[in-house]
Protein backbone atom coordinates (compact mmCIF):
# COMPACT_ATOMS: atom_id res chain seq x y z
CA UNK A 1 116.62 100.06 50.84
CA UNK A 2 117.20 96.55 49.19
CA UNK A 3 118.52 93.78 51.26
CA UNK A 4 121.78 92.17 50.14
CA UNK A 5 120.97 88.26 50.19
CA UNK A 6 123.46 85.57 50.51
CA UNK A 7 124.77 83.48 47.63
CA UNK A 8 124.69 80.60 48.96
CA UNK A 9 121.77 79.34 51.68
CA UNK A 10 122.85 76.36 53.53
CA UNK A 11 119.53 74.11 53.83
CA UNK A 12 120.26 71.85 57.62
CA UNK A 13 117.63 69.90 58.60
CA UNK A 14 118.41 68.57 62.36
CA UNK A 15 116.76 65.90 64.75
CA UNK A 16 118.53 64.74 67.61
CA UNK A 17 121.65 65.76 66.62
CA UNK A 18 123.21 66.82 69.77
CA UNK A 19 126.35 64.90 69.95
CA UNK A 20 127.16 66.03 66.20
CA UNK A 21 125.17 69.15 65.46
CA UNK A 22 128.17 71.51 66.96
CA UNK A 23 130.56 70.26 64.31
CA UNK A 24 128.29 70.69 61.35
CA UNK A 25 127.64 74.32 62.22
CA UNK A 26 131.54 74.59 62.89
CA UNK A 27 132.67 73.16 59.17
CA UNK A 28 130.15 75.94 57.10
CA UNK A 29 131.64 78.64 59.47
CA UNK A 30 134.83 77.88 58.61
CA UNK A 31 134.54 78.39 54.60
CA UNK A 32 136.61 80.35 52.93
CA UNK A 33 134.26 82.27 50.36
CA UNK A 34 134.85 85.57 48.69
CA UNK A 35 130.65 85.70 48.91
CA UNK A 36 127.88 85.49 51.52
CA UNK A 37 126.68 82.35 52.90
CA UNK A 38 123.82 81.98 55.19
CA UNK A 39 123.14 78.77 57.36
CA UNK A 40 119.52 77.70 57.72
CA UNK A 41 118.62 74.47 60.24
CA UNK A 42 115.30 73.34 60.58
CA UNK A 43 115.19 72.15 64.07
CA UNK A 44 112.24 69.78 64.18
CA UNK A 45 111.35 69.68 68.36
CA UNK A 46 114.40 67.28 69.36
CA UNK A 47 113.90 65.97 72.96
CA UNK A 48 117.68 66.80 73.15
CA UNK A 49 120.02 69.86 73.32
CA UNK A 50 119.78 69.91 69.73
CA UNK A 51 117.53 73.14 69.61
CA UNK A 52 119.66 75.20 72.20
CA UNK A 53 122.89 74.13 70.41
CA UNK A 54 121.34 75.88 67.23
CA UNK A 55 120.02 78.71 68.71
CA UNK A 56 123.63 79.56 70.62
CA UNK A 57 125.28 79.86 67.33
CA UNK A 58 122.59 82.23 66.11
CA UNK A 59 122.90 84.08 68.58
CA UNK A 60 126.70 84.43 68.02
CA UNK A 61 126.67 84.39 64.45
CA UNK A 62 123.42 86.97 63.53
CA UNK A 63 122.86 86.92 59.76
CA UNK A 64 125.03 83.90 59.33
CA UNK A 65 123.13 81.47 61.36
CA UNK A 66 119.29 81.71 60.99
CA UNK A 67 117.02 78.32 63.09
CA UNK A 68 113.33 77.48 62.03
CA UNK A 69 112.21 76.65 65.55
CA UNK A 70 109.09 74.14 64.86
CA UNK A 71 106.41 74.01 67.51
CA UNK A 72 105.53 70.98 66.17
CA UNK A 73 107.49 67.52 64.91
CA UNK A 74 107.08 68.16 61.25
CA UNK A 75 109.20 64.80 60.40
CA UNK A 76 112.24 64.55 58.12
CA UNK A 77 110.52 65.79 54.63
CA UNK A 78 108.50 68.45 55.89
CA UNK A 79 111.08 70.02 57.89
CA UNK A 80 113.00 69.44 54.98
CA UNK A 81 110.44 71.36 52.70
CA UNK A 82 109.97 74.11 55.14
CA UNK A 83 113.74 74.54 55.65
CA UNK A 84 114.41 74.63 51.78
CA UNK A 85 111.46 77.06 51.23
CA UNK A 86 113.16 79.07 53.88
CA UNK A 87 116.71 79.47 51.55
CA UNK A 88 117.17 82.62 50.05
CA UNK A 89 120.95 82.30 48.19
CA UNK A 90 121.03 81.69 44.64
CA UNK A 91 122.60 78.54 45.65
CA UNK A 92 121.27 75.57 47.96
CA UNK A 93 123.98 73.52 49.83
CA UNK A 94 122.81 70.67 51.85
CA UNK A 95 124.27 69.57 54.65
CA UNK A 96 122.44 67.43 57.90
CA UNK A 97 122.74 67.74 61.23
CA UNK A 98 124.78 64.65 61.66
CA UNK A 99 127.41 65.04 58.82
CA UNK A 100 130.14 67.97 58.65
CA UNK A 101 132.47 69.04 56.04
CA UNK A 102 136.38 68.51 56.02
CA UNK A 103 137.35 71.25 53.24
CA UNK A 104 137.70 74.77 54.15
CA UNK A 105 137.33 75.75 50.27
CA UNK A 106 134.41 73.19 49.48
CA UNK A 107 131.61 75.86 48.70
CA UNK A 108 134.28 78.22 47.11
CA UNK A 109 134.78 75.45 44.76
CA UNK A 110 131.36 74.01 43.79
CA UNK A 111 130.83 77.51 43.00
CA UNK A 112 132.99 78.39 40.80
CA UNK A 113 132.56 74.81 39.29
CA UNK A 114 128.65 75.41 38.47
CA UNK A 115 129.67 79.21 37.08
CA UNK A 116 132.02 77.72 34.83
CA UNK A 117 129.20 75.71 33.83
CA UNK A 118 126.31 77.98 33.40
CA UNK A 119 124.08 75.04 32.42
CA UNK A 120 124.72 72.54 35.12
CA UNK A 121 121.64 72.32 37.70
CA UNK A 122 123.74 71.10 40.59
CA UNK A 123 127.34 70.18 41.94
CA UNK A 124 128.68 67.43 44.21
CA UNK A 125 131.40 65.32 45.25
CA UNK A 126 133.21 62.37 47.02
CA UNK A 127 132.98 61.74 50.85
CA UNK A 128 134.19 60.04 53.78
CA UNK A 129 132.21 57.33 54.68
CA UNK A 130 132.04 56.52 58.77
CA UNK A 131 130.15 53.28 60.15
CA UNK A 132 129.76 54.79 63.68
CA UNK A 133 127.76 50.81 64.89
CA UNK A 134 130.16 48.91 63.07
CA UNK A 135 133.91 49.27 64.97
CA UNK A 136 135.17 46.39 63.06
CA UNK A 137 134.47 48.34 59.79
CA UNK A 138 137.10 50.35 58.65
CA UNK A 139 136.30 54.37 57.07
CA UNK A 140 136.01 54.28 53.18
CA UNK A 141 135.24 56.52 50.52
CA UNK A 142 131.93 57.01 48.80
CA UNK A 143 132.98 56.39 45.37
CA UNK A 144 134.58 53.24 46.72
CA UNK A 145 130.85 51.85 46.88
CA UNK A 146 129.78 53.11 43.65
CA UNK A 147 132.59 52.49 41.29
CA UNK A 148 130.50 51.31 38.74
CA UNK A 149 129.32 55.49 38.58
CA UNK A 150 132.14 57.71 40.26
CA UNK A 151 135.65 57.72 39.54
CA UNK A 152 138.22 57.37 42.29
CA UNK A 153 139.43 61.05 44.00
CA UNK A 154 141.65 62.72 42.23
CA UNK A 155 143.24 66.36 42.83
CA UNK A 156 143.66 66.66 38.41
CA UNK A 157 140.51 64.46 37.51
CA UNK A 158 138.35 66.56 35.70
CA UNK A 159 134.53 67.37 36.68
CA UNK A 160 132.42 64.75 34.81
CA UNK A 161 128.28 64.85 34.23
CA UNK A 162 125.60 63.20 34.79
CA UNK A 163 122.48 63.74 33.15
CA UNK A 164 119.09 62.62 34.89
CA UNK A 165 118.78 59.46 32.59
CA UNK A 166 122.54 58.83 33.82
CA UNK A 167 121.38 59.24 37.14
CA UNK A 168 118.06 56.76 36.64
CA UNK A 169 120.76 54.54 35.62
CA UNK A 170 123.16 54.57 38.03
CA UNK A 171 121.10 55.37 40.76
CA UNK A 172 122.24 57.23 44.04
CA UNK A 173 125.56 57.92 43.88
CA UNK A 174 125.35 61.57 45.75
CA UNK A 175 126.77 61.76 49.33
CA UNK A 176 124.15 64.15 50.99
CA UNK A 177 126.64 66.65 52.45
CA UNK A 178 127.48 66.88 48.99
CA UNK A 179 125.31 68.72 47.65
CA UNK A 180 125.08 72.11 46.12
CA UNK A 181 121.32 73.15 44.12
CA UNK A 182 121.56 76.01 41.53
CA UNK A 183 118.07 77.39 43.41
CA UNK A 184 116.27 78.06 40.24
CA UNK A 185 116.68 74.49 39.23
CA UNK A 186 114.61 73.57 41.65
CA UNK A 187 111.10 75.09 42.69
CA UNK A 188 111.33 77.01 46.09
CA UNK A 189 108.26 75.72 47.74
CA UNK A 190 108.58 71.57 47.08
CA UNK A 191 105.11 70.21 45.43
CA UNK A 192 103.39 68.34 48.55
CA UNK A 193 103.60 64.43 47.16
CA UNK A 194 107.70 65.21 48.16
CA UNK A 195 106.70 64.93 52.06
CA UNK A 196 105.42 61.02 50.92
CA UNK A 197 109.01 60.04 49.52
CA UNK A 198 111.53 57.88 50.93
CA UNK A 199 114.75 59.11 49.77
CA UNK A 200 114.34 62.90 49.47
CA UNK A 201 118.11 63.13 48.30
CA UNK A 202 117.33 61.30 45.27
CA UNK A 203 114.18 63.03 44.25
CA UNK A 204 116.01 66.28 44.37
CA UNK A 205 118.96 64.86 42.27
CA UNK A 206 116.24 63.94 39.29
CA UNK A 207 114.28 66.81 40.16
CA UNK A 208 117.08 69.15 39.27
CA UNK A 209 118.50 67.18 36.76
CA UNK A 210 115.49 68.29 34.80
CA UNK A 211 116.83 71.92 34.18
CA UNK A 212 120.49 70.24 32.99
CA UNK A 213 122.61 68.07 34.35
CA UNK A 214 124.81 67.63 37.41
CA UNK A 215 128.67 67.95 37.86
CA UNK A 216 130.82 65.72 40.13
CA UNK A 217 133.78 66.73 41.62
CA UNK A 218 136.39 63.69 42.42
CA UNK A 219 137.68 65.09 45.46
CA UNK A 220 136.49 64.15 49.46
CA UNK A 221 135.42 67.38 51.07
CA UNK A 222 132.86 66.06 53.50
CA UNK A 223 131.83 62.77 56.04
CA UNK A 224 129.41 61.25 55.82
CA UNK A 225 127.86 59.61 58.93
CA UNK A 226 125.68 55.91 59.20
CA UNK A 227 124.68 55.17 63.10
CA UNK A 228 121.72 54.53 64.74
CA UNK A 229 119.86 57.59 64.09
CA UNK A 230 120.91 58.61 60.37
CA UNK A 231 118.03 59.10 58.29
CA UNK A 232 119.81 56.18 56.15
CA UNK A 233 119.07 53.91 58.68
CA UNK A 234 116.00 54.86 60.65
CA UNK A 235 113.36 53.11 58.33
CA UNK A 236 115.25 50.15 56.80
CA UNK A 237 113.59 46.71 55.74
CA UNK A 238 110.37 47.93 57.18
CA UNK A 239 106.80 47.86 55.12
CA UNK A 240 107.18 51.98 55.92
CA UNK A 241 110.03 51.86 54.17
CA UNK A 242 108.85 49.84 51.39
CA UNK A 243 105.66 51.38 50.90
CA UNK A 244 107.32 54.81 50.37
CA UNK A 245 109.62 53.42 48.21
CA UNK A 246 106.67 52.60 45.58
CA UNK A 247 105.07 55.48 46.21
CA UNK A 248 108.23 57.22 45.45
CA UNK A 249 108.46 55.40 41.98
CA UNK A 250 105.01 56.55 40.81
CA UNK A 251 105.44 60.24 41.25
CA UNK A 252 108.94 59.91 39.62
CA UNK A 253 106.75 58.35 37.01
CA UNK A 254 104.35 60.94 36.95
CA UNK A 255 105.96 64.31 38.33
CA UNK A 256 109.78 63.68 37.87
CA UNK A 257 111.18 61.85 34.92
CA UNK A 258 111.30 63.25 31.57
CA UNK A 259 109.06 61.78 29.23
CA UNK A 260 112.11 59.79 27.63
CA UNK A 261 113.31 58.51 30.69
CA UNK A 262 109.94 57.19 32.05
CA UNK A 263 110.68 53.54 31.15
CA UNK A 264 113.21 53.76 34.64
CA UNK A 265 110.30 54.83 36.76
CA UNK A 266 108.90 51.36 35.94
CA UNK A 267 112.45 49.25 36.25
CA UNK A 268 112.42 51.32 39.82
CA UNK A 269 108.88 50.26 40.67
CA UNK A 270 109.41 46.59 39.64
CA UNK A 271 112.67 46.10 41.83
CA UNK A 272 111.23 47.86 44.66
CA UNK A 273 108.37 45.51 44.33
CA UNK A 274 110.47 42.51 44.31
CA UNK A 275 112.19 43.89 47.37
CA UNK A 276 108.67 43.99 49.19
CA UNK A 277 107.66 40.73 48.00
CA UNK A 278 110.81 39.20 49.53
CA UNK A 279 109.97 40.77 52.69
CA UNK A 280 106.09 39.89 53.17
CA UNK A 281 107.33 36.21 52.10
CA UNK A 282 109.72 36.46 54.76
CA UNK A 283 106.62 37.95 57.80
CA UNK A 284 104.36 35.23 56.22
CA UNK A 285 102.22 37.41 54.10
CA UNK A 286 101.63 35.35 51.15
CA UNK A 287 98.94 36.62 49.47
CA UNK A 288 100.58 40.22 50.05
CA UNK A 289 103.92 38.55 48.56
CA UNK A 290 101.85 37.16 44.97
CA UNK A 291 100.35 40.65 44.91
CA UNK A 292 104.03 42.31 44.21
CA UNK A 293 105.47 39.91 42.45
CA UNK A 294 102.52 40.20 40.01
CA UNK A 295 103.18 43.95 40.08
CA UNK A 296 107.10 43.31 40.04
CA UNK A 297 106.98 40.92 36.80
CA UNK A 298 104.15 43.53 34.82
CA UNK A 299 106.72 46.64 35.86
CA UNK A 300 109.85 44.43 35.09
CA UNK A 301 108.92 43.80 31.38
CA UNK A 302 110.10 47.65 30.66
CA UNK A 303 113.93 45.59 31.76
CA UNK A 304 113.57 43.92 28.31
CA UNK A 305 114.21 46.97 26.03
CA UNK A 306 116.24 48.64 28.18
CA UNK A 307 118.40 45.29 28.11
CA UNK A 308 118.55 45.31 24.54
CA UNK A 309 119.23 49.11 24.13
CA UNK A 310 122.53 48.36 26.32
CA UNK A 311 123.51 45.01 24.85
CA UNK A 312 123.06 44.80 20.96
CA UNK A 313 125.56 47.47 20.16
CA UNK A 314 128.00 45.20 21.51
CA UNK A 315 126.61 42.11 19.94
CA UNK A 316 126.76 43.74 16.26
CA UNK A 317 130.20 45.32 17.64
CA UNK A 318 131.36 42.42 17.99
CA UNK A 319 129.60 40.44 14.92
């Protein structure tokens, strides 16, 4: 007897996440699908309530709700691998422990977006965007921050694409509880150099974006969540961070970019280099700092044609 498997897998990787986890779980129960969906959290050993939380909805929701139980702290891109390997729809929505979605017909909708476009890899849209530490600063929208990529919301906008060199461009401009994967678009166990990077959002975006390009919905059907703990936030202007963020550029050089599209793996490297340098020079190191702004200037020459490619059009345009 074949088993029936869900068409869409919802990938939730969770970590401390008791105050929020509850509503998270809530928001995918409450879609309003005319197909299966499955939720999948990776619980990765939270000293909190997290784990019980996740396991009380399983138990009330059997065959809807499904929890990875670690024995071990796998940290956030292993549990992130394991809980992606773990999917089984033909679709892979994202969705963390700390964020929650606001649209009772968001999947429904992604769906039928990336049908209607067989040859789109993934799907995604605008979000809320909360600053839980930061009273004084008021809720905005994602696309807000990234005008100079996503148009404003719109209920008649239509979808628009982005293919991966749009996306090496523009760079991230996906709100994580965003996303939806086409599964075959990406490979169901993640290569091991992923558990190295620093943004593993991003490296799924290009990663997809290999098998065609994405589609962007301009309308808010999700928050999105910065405080203390968000994975946004927990290794910022640190050498960790840093130092994943280069290593990060060389496998997009070597493992992720098409061959055309290379030339951004070295405009990433050189500015994430410059980044670094700023910070040793700021800690003192200053034979450290020399060292990456060597590295930033040799990367940063690949600027130069890119530069041109963007600006002599207009110059004979206007000539």
């Amino acid at each position: 007897m074949s088993i029936k498997l869900p068409t869409v897998s919802v990938c939730c990787i969770t970590y401390n996440h008791e105050a929020y986890l509850a509503q998270a779980i809530e928001s995918v129960l409450m879609q309003q699908t005319d197909f299966d969906v499955e939720m999948v959290i990776g619980e990765d050993c939270s000293p909190d309530n997290s784990r019980a939380i996740a396991q009380e909805y399983e138990r009330r929701y059997p065959g809807r709700v499904r929890v990875l139980a670690h024995t071990q702290n796998l940290g956030i891109m292993r549990n992130l691998m394991a809980t992606h390997a773990a999917c089984q729809g033909e679709f892979i929505a994202y969705l963390e422990g700390d964020d929650y979605w606001i649209d009772s017909t968001k999947l429904q909708r992604q769906i039928d977006a990336l049908r209607a476009n067989p040859d789109c890899a993934f799907c995604f849209h605008d979000a809320n965007v909360v600053f839980e530490n930061q009273q004084d600063r008021a809720p905005t929208v994602f696309s807000a921050q990234a005008t100079h990529a996503l148009p404003s919301p719109s209920e008649s906008a239509p979808p628009v694409r982005f293919t991966q060199l749009d996306l090496a461009r523009v760079g991230w401009v996906v709100p994580s509880a965003s996303m939806v994967f086409r599964a075959c678009s990406l490979p169901q166990q993640l290569p091991e150099w992923f558990s190295g990077v620093y943004s593993g959002d991003y490296t799924l975006h290009l990663l997809s974006t290999r098998w065609g390009p994405a589609l962007y919905l301009p309308r808010v059907m999700s928050y999105y969540r910065l405080h203390a703990q968000s994975i946004s936030n927990v290794a910022a202007h640190s050498a960790f961070q840093f130092e994943r963020r280069i290593y990060e550029g060389r496998m997009f050089q070597q493992h992720v970019f098409e061959p055309k599209n290379r030339k951004y793996a070295d405009i990433f490297l050189a500015q994430q280099y410059g980044y670094y340098a700023s910070y040793l020079g700021e800690q003192g190191k200053r034979k450290q700092q020399l060292s990456c702004l060597v590295k930033s200037m040799l990367y940063g020459l690949q600027r130069i044609p890119v530069y041109l490619e963007r600006r002599l059009p207009r110059f004979f345009a206007v000539n």
